[in-house]
PDB file of N, CA and C in Angstrom:
ATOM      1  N   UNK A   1     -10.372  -6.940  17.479  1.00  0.00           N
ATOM      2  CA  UNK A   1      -9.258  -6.864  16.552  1.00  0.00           C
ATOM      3  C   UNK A   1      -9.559  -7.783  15.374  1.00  0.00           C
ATOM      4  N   UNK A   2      -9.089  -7.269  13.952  1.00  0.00           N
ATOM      5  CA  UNK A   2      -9.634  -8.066  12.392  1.00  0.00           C
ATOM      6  C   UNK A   2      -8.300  -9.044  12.640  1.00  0.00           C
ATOM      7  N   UNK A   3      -8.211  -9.870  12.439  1.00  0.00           N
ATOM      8  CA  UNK A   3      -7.474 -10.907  11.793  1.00  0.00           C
ATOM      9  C   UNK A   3      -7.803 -11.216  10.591  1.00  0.00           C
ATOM     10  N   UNK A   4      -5.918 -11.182   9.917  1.00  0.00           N
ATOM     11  CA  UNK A   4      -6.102 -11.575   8.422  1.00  0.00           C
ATOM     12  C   UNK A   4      -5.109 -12.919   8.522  1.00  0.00           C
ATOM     13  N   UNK A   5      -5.364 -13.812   7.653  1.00  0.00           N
ATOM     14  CA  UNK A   5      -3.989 -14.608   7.613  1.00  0.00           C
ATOM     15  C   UNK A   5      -4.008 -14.881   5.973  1.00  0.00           C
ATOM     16  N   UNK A   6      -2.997 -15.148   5.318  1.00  0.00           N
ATOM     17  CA  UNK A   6      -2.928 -15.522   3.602  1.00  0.00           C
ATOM     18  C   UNK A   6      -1.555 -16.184   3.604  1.00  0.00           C
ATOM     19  N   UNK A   7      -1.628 -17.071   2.495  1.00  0.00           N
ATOM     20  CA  UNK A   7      -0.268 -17.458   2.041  1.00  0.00           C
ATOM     21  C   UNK A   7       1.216 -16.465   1.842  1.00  0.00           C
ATOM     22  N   UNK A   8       2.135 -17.015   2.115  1.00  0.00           N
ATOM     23  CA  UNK A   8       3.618 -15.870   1.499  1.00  0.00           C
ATOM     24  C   UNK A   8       4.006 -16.822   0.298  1.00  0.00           C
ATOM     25  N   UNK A   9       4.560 -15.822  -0.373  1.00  0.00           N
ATOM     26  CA  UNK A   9       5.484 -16.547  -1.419  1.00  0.00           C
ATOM     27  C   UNK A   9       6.845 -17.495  -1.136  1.00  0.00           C
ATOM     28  N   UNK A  10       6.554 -17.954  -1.968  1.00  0.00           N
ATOM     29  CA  UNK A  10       7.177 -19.278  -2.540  1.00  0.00           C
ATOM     30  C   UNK A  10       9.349 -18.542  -2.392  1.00  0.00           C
ATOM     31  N   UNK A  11       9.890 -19.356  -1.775  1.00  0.00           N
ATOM     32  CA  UNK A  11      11.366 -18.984  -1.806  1.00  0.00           C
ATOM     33  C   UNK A  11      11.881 -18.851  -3.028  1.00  0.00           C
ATOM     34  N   UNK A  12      12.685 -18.263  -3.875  1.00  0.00           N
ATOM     35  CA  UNK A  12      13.568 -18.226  -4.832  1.00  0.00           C
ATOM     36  C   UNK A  12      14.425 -19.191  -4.396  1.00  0.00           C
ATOM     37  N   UNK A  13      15.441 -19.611  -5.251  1.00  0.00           N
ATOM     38  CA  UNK A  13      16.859 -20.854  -5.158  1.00  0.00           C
ATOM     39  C   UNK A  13      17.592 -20.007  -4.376  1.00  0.00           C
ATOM     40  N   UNK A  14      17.752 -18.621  -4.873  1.00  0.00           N
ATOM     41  CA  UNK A  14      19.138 -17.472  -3.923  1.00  0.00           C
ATOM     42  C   UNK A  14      18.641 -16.888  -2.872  1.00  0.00           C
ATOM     43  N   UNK A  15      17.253 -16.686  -2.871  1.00  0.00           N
ATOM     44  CA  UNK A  15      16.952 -15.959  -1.669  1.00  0.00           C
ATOM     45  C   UNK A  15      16.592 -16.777  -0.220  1.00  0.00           C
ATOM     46  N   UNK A  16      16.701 -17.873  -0.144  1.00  0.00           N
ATOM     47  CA  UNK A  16      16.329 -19.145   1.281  1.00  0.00           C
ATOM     48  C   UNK A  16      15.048 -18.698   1.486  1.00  0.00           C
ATOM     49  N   UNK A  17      14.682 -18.759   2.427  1.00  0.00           N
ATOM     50  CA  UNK A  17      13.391 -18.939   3.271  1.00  0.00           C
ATOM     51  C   UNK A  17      12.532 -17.385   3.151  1.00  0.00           C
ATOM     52  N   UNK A  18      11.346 -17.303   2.480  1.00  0.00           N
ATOM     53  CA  UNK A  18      10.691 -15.824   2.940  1.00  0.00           C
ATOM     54  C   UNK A  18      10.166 -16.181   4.321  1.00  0.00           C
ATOM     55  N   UNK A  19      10.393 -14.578   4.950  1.00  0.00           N
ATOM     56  CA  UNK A  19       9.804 -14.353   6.603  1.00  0.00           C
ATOM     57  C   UNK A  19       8.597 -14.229   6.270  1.00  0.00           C
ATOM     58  N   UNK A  20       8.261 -14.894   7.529  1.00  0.00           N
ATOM     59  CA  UNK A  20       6.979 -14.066   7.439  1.00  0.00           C
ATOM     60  C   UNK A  20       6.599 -12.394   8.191  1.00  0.00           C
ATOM     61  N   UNK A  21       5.393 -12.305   7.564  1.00  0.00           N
ATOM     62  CA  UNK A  21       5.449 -10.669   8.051  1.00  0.00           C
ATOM     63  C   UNK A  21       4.176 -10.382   8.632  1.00  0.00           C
ATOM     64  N   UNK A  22       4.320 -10.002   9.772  1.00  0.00           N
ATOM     65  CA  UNK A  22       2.809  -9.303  10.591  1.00  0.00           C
ATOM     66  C   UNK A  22       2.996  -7.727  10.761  1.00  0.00           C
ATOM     67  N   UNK A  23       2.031  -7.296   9.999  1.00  0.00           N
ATOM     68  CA  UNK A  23       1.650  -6.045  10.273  1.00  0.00           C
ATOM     69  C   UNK A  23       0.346  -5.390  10.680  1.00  0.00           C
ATOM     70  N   UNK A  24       0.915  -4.577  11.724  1.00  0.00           N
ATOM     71  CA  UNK A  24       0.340  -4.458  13.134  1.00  0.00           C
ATOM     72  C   UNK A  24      -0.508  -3.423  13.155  1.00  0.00           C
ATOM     73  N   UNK A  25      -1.781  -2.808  12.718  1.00  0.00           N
ATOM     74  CA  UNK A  25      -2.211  -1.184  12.450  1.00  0.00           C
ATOM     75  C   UNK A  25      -3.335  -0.738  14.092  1.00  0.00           C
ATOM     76  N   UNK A  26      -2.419  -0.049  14.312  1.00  0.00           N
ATOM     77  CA  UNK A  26      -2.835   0.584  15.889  1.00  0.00           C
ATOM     78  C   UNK A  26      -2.545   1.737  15.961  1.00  0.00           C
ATOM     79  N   UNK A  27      -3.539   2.211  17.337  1.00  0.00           N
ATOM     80  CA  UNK A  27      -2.949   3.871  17.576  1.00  0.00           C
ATOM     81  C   UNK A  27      -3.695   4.722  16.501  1.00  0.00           C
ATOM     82  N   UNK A  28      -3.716   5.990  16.738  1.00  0.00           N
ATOM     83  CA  UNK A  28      -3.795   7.323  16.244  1.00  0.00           C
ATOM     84  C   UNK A  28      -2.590   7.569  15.459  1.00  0.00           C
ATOM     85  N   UNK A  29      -2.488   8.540  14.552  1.00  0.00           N
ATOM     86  CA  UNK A  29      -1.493   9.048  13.613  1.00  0.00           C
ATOM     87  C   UNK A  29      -1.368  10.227  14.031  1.00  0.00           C
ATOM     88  N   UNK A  30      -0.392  10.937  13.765  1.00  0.00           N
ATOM     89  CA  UNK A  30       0.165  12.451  14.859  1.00  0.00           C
ATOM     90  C   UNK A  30      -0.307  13.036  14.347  1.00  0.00           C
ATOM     91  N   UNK A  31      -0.831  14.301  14.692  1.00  0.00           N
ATOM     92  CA  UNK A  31      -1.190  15.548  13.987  1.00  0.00           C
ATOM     93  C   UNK A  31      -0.433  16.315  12.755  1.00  0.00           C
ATOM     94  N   UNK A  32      -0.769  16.511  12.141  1.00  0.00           N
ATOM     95  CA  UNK A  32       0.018  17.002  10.823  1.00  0.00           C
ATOM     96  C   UNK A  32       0.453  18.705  10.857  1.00  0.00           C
ATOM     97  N   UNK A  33       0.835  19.263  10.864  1.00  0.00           N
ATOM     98  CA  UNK A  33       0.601  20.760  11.051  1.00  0.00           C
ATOM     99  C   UNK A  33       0.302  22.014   9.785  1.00  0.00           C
ATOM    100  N   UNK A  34       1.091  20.851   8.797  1.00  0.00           N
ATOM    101  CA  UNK A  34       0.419  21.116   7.089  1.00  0.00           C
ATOM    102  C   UNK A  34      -0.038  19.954   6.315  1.00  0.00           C
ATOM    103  N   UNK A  35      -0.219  20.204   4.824  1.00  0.00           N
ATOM    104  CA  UNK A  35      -0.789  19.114   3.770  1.00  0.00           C
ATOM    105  C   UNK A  35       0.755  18.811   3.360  1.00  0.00           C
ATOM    106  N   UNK A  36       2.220  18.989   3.588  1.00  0.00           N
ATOM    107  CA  UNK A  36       3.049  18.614   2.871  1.00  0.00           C
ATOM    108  C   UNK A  36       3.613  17.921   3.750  1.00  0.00           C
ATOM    109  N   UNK A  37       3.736  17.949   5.398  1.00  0.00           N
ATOM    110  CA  UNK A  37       3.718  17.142   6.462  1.00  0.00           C
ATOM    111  C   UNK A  37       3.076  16.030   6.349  1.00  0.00           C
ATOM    112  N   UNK A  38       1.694  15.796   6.424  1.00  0.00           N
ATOM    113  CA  UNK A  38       0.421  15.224   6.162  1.00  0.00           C
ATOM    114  C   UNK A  38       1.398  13.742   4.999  1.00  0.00           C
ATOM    115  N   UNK A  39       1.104  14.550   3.358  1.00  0.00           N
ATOM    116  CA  UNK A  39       1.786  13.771   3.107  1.00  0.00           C
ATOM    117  C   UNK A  39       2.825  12.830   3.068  1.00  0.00           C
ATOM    118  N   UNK A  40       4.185  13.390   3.437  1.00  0.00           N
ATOM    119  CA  UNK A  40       5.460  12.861   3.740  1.00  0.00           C
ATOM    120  C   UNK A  40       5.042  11.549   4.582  1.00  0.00           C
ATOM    121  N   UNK A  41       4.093  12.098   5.667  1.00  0.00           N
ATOM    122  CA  UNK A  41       3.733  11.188   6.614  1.00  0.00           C
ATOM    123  C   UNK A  41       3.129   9.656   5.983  1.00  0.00           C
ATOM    124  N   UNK A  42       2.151  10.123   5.770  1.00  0.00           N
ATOM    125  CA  UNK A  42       0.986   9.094   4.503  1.00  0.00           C
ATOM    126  C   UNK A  42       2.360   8.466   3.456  1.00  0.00           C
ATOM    127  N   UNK A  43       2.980   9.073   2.884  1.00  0.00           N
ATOM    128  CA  UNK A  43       3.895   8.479   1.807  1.00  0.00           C
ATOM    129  C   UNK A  43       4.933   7.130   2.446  1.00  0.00           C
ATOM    130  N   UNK A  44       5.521   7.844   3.702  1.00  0.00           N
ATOM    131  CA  UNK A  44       6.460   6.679   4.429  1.00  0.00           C
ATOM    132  C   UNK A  44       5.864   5.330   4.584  1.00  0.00           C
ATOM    133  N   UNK A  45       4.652   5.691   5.392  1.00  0.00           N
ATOM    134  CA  UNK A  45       3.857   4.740   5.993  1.00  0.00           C
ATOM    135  C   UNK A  45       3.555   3.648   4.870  1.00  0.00           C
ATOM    136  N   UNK A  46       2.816   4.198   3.308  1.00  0.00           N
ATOM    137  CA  UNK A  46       3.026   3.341   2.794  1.00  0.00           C
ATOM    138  C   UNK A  46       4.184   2.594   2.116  1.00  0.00           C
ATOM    139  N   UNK A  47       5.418   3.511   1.980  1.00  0.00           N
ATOM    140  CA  UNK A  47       6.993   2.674   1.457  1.00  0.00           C
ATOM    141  C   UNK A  47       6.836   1.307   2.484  1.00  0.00           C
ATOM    142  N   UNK A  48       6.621   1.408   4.202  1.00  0.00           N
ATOM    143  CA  UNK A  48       6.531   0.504   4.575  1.00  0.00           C
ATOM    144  C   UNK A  48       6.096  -0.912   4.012  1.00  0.00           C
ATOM    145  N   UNK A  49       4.497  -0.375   3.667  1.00  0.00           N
ATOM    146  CA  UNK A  49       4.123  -1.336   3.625  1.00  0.00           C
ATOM    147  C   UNK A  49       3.781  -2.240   2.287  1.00  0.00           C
ATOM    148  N   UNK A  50       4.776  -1.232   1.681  1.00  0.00           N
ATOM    149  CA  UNK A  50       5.017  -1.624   0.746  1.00  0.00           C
ATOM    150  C   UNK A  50       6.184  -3.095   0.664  1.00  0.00           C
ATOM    151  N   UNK A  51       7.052  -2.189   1.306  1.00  0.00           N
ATOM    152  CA  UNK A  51       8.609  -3.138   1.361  1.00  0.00           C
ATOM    153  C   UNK A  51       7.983  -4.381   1.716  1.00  0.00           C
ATOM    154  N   UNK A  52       7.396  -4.625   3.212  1.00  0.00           N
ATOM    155  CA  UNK A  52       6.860  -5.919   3.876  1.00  0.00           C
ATOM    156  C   UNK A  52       6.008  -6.728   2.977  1.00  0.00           C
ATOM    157  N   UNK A  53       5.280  -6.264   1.815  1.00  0.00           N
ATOM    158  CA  UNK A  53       4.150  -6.791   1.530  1.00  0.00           C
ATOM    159  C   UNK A  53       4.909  -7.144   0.136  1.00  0.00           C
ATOM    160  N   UNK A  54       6.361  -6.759  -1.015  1.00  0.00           N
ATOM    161  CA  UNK A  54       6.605  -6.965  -1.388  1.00  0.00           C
ATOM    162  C   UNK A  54       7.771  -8.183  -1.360  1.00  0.00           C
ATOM    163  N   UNK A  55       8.292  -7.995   0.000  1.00  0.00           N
ATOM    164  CA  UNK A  55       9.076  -9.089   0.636  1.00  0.00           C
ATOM    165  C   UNK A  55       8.553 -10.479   0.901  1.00  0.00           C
ATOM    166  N   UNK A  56       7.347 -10.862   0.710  1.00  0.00           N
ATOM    167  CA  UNK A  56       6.419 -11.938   1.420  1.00  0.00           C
ATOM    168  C   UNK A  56       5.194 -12.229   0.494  1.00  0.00           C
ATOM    169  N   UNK A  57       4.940 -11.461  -0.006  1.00  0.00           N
ATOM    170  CA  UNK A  57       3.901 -12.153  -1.113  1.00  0.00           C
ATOM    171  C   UNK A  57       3.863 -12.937  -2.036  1.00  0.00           C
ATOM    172  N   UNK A  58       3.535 -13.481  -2.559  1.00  0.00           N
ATOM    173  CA  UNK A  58       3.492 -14.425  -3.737  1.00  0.00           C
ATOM    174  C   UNK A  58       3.307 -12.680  -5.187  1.00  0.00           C
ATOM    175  N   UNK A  59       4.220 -13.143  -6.089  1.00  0.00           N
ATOM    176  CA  UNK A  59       3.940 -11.914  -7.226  1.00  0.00           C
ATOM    177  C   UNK A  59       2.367 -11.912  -7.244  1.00  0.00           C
ATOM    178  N   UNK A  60       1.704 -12.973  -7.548  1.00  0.00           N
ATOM    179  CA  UNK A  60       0.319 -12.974  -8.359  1.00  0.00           C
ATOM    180  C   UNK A  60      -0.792 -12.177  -7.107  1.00  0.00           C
ATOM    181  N   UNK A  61       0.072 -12.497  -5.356  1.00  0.00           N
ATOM    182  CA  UNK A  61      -1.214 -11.708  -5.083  1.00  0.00           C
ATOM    183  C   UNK A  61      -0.882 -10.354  -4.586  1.00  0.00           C
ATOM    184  N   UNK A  62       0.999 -10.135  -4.903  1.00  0.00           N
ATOM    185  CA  UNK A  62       0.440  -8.615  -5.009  1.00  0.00           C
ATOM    186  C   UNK A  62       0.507  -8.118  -6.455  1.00  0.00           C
ATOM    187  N   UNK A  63       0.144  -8.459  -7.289  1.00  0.00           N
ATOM    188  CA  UNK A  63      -0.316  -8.007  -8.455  1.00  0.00           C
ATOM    189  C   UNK A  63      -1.947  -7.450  -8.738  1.00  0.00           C
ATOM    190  N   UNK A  64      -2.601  -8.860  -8.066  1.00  0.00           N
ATOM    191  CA  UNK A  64      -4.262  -9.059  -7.519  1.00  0.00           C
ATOM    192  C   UNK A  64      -4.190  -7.848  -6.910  1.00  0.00           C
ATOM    193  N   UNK A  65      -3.591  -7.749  -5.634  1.00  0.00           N
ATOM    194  CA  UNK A  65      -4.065  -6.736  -4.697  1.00  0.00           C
ATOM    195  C   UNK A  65      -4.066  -4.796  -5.081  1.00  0.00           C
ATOM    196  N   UNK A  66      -3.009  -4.485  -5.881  1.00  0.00           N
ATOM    197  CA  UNK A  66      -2.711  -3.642  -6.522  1.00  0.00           C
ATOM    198  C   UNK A  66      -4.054  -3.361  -7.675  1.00  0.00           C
ATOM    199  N   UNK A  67      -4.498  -4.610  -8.326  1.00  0.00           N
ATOM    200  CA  UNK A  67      -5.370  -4.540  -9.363  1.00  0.00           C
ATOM    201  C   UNK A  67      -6.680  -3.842  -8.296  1.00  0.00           C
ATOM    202  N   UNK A  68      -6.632  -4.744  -7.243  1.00  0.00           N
ATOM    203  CA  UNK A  68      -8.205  -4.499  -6.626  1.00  0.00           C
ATOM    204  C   UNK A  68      -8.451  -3.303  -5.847  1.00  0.00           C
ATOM    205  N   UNK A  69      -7.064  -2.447  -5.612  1.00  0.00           N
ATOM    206  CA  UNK A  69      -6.927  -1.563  -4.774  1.00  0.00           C
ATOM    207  C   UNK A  69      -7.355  -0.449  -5.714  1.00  0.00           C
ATOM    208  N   UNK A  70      -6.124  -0.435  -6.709  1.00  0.00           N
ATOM    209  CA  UNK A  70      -6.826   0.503  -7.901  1.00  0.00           C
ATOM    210  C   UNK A  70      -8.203   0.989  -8.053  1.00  0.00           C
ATOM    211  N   UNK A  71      -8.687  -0.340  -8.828  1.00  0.00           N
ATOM    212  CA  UNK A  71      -9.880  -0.331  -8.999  1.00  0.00           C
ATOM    213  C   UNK A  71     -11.080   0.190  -8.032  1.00  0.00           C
ATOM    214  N   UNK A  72     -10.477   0.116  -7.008  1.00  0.00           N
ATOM    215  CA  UNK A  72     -11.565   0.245  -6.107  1.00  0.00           C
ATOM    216  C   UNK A  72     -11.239   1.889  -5.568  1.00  0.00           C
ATOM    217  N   UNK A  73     -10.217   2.244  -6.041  1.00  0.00           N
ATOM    218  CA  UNK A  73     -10.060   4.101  -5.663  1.00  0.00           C
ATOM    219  C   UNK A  73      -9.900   4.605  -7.340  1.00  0.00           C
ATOM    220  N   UNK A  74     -10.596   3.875  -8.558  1.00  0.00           N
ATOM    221  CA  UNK A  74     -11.389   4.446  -9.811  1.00  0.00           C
ATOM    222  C   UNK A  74     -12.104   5.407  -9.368  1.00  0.00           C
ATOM    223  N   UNK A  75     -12.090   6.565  -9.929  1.00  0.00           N
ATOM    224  CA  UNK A  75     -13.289   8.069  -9.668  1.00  0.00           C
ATOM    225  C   UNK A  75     -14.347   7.346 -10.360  1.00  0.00           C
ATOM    226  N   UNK A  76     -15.243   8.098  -9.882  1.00  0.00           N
ATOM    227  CA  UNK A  76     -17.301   7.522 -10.625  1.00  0.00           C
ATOM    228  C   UNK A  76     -17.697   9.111 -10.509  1.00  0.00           C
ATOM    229  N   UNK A  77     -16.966   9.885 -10.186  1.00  0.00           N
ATOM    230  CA  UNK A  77     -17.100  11.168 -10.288  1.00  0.00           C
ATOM    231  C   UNK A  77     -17.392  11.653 -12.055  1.00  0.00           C
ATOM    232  N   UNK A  78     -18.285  12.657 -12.393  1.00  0.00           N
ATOM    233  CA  UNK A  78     -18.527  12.503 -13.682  1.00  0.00           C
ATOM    234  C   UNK A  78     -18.201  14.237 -14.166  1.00  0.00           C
ATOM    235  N   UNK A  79     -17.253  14.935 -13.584  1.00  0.00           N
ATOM    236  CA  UNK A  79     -16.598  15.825 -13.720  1.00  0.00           C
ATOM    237  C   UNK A  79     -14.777  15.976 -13.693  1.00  0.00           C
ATOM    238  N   UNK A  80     -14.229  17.039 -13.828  1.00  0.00           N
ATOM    239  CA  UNK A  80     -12.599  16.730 -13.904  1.00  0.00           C
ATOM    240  C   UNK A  80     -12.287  17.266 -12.326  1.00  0.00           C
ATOM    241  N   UNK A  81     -11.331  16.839 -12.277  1.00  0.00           N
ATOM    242  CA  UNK A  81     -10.974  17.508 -10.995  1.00  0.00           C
ATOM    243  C   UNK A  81     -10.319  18.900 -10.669  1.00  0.00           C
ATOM    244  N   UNK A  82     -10.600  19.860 -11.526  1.00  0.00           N
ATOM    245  CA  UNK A  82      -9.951  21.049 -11.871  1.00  0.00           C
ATOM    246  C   UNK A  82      -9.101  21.634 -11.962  1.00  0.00           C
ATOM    247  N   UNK A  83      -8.102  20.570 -12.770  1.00  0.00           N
ATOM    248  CA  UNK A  83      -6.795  20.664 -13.011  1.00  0.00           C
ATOM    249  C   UNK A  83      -6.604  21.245 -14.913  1.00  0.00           C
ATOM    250  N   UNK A  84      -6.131  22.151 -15.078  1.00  0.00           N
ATOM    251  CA  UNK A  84      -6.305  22.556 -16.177  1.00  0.00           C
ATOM    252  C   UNK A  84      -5.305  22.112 -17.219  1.00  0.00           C
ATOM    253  N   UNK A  85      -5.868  21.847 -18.781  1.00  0.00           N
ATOM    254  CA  UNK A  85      -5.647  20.907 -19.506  1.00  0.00           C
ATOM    255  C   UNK A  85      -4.139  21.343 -19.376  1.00  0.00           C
ATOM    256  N   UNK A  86      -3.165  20.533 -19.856  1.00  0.00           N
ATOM    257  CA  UNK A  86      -1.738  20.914 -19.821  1.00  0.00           C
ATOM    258  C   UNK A  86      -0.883  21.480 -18.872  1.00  0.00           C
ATOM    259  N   UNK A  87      -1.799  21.488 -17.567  1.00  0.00           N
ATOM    260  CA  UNK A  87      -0.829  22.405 -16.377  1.00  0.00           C
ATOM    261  C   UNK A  87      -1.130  21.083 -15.272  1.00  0.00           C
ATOM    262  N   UNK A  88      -0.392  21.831 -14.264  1.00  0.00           N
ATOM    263  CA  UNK A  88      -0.313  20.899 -13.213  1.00  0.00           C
ATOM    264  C   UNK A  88      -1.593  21.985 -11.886  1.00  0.00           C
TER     265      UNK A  88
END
């Protein structure tokens, strides 16, 4: 098992004490039976981890982390993805 550990952010005056937050990634993911299933699925999962990781971070490192995540799912692909100009 990876162990991560990092700082949480700093309390606001109104908000008291941030929790801390462990999140736990285990198990298999259910079978999907379509791509719009599939998604919904993929989409929740990250609201999660979103909420937790916005609840407990310091701004600057989820700002960092967002920057590095990006960056790091940049295409290097040197074609379009065949979506035609003005349409979806």
């Amino acid at each position: 098992m990876s162990r991560v550990v990092i700082s949480k952010a700093e309390p606001t005056h109104s908000q008291g004490q941030v929790t801390d937050v462990v999140i736990e990634i285990t198990g298999s993911q259910p079978e999907h039976p379509d791509l719009k299933q599939a998604a919904e699925f993929f989409h929740d999962e990250a609201q999660v981890i979103h909420k937790a990781l916005s609840a407990a971070l310091p701004g600057g490192t989820l700002d960092a982390l967002f920057a590095v995540m990006a960056a790091d799912k940049a295409s290097r692909f040197r074609v379009a993805y065949g979506i035609p100009a003005g349409g979806s």
